[in-house]
N, C-alpha and C. Protein backbone atom coordinates (compact mmCIF):
# COMPACT_ATOMS: atom_id res chain seq x y z
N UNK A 1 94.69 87.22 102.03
CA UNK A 1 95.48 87.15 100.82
C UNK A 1 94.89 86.17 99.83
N UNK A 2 94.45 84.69 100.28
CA UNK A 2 93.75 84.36 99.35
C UNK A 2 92.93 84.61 98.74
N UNK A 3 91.82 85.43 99.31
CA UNK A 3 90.62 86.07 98.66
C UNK A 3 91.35 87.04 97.84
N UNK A 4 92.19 87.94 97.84
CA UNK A 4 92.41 88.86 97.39
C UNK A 4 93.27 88.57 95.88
N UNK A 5 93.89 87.37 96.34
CA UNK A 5 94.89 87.08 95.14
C UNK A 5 93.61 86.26 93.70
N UNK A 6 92.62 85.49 93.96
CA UNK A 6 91.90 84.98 93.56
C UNK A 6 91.21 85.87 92.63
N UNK A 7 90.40 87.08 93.55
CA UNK A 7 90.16 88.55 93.24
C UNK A 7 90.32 88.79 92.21
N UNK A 8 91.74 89.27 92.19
CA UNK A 8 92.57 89.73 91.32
C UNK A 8 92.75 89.43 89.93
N UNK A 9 92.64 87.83 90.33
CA UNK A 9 92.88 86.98 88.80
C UNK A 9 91.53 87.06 88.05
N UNK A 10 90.56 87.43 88.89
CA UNK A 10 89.64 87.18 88.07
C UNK A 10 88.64 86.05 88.67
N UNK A 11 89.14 84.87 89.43
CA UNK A 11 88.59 83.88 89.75
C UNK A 11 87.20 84.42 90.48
N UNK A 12 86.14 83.18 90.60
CA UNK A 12 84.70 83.00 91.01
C UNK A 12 85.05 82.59 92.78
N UNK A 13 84.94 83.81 93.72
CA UNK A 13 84.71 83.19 94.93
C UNK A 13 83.51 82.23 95.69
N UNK A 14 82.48 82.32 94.67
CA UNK A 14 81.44 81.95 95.15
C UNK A 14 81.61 80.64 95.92
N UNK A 15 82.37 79.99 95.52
CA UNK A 15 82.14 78.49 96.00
C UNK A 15 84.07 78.19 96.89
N UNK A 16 84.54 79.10 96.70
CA UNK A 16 86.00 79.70 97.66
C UNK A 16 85.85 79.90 99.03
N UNK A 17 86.52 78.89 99.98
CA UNK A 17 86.12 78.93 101.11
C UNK A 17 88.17 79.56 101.86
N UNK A 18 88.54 80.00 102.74
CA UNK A 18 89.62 80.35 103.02
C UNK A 18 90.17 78.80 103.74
N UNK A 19 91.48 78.58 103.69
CA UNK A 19 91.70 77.62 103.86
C UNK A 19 92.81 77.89 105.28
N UNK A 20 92.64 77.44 106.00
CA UNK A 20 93.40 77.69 107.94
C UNK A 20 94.73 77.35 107.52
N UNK A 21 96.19 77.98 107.71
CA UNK A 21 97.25 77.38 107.90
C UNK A 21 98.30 77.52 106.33
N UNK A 22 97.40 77.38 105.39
CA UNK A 22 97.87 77.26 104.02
C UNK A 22 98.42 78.58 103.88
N UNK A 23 99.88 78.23 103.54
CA UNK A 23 100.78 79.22 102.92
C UNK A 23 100.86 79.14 101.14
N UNK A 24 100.27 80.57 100.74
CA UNK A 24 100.57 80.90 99.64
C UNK A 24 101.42 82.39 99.55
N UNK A 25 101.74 81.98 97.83
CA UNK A 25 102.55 83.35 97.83
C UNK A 25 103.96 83.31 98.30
N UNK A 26 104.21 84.88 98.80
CA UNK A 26 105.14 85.64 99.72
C UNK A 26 104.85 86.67 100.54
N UNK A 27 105.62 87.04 101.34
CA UNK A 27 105.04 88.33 101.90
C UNK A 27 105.16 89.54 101.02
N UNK A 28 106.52 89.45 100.13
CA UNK A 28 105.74 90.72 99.45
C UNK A 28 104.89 91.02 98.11
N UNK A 29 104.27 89.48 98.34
CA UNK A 29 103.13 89.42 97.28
C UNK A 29 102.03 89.66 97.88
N UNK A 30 101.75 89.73 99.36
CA UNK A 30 101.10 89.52 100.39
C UNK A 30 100.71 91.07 100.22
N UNK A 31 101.65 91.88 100.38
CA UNK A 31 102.06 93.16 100.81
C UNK A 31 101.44 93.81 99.60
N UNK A 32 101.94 93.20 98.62
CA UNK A 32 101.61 94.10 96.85
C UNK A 32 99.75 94.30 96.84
N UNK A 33 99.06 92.73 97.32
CA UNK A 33 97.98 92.56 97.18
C UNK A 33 97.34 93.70 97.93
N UNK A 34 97.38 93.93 99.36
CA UNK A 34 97.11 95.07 100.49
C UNK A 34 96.62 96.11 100.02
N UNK A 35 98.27 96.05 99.47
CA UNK A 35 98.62 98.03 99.06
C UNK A 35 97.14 98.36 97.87
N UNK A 36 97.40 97.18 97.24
CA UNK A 36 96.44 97.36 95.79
C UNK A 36 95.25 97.46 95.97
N UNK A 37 94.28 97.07 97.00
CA UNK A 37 93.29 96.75 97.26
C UNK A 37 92.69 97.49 98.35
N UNK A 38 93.60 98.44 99.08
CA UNK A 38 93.30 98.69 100.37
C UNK A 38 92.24 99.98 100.10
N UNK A 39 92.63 100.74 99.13
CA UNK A 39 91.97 101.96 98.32
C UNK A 39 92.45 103.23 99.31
N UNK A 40 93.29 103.35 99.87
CA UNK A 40 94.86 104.85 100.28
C UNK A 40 95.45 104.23 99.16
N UNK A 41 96.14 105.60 98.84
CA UNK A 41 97.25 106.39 97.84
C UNK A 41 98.26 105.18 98.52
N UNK A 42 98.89 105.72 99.64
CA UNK A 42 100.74 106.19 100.31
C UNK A 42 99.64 105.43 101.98
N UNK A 43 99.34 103.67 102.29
CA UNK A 43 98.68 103.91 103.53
C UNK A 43 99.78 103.70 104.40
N UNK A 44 99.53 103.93 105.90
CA UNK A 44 100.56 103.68 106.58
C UNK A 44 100.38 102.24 107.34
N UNK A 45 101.11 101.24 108.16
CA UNK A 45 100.99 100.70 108.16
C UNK A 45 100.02 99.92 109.40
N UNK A 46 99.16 101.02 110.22
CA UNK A 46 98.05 100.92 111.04
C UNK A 46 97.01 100.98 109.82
N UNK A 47 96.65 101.53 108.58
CA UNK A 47 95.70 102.42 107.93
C UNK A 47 95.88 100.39 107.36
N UNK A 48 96.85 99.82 106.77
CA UNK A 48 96.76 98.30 106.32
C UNK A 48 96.53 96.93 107.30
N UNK A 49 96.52 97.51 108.69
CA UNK A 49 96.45 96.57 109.80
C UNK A 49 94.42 96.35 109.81
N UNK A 50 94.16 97.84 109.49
CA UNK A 50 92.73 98.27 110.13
C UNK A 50 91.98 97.56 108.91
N UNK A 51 92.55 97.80 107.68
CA UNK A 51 91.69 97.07 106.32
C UNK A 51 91.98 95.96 106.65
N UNK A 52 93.23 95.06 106.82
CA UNK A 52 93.27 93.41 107.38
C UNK A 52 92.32 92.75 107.80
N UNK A 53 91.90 93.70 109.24
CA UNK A 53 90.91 92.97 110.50
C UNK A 53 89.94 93.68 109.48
N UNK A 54 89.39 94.68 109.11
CA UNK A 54 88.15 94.45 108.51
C UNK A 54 87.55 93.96 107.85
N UNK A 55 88.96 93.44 106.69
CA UNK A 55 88.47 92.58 105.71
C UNK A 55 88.31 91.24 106.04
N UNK A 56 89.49 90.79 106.86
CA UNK A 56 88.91 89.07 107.50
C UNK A 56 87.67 88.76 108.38
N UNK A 57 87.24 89.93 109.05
CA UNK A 57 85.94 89.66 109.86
C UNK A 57 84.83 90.00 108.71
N UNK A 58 84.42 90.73 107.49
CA UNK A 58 83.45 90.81 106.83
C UNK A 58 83.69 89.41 106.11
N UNK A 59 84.60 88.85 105.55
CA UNK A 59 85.15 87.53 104.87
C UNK A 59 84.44 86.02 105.88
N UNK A 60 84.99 86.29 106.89
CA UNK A 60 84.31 85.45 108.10
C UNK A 60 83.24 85.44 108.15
N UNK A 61 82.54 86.25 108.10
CA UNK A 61 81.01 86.60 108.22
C UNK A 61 80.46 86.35 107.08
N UNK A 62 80.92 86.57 105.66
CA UNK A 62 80.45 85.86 104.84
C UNK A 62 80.39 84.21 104.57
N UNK A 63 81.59 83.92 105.49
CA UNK A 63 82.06 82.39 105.08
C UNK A 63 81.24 81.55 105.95
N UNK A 64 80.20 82.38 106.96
CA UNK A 64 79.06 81.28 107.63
C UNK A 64 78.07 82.04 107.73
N UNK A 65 77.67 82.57 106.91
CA UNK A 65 76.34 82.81 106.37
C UNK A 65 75.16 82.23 105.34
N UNK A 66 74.18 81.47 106.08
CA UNK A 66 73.91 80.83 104.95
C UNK A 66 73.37 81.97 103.58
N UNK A 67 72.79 83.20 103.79
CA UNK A 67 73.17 84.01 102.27
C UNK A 67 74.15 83.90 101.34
N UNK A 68 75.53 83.43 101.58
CA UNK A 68 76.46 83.47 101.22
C UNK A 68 77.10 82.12 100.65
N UNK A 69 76.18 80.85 101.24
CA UNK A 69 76.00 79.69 101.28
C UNK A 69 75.87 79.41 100.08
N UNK A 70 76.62 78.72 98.93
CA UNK A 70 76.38 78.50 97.46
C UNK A 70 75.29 77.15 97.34
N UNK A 71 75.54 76.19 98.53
CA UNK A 71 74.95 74.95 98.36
C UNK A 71 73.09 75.32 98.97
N UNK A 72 73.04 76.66 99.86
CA UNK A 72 71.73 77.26 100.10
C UNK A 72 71.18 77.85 98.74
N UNK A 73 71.75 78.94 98.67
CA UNK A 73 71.38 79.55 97.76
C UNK A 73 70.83 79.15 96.46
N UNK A 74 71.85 77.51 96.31
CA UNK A 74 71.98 77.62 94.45
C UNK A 74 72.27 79.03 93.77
N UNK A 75 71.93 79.26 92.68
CA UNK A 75 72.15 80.08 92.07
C UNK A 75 71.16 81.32 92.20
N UNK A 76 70.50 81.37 92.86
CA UNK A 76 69.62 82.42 92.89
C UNK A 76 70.16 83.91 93.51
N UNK A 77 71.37 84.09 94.34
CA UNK A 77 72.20 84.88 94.57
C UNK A 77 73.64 84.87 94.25
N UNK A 78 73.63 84.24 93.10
CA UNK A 78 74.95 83.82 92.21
C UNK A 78 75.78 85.57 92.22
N UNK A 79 77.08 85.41 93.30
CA UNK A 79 77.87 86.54 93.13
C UNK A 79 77.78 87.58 94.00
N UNK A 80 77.11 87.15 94.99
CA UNK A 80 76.35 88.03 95.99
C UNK A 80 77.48 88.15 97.30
């Protein structure tokens, strides 16, 4: 949800790390973000479980990668 709400606004993840424990939002702001992002019409609610875990393990995987690494990189993969 944080990535997604950030997303949304527009904000620069590059240097956005997910934060353990931190409650933002609501759930059915939680829920709004999902639906919006998940790319199903009408999904059901296995079809939003399956984008969840996919999206937090590609997110994870970005978040210790040094490719993904802003303080590696510098700017040379700015947005990547």
């Amino acid at each position: 949800f944080q990535y997604l709400e950030r997303y949304h606004q527009g904000c620069n993840l590059d240097k956005f790390r997910y934060i353990p424990h931190s409650v933002e939002g609501s759930p059915a702001k939680c829920l709004q973000q999902l639906l919006l992002h998940c790319g199903i019409a009408d999904p059901s609610w296995s079809e939003l479980r399956n984008f969840t875990c996919f999206l937090n393990a590609q997110l994870r995987d970005c978040e210790n990668s040094d490719f993904c690494n802003p303080a590696f990189i510098q700017d040379t993969l700015q947005g990547f």
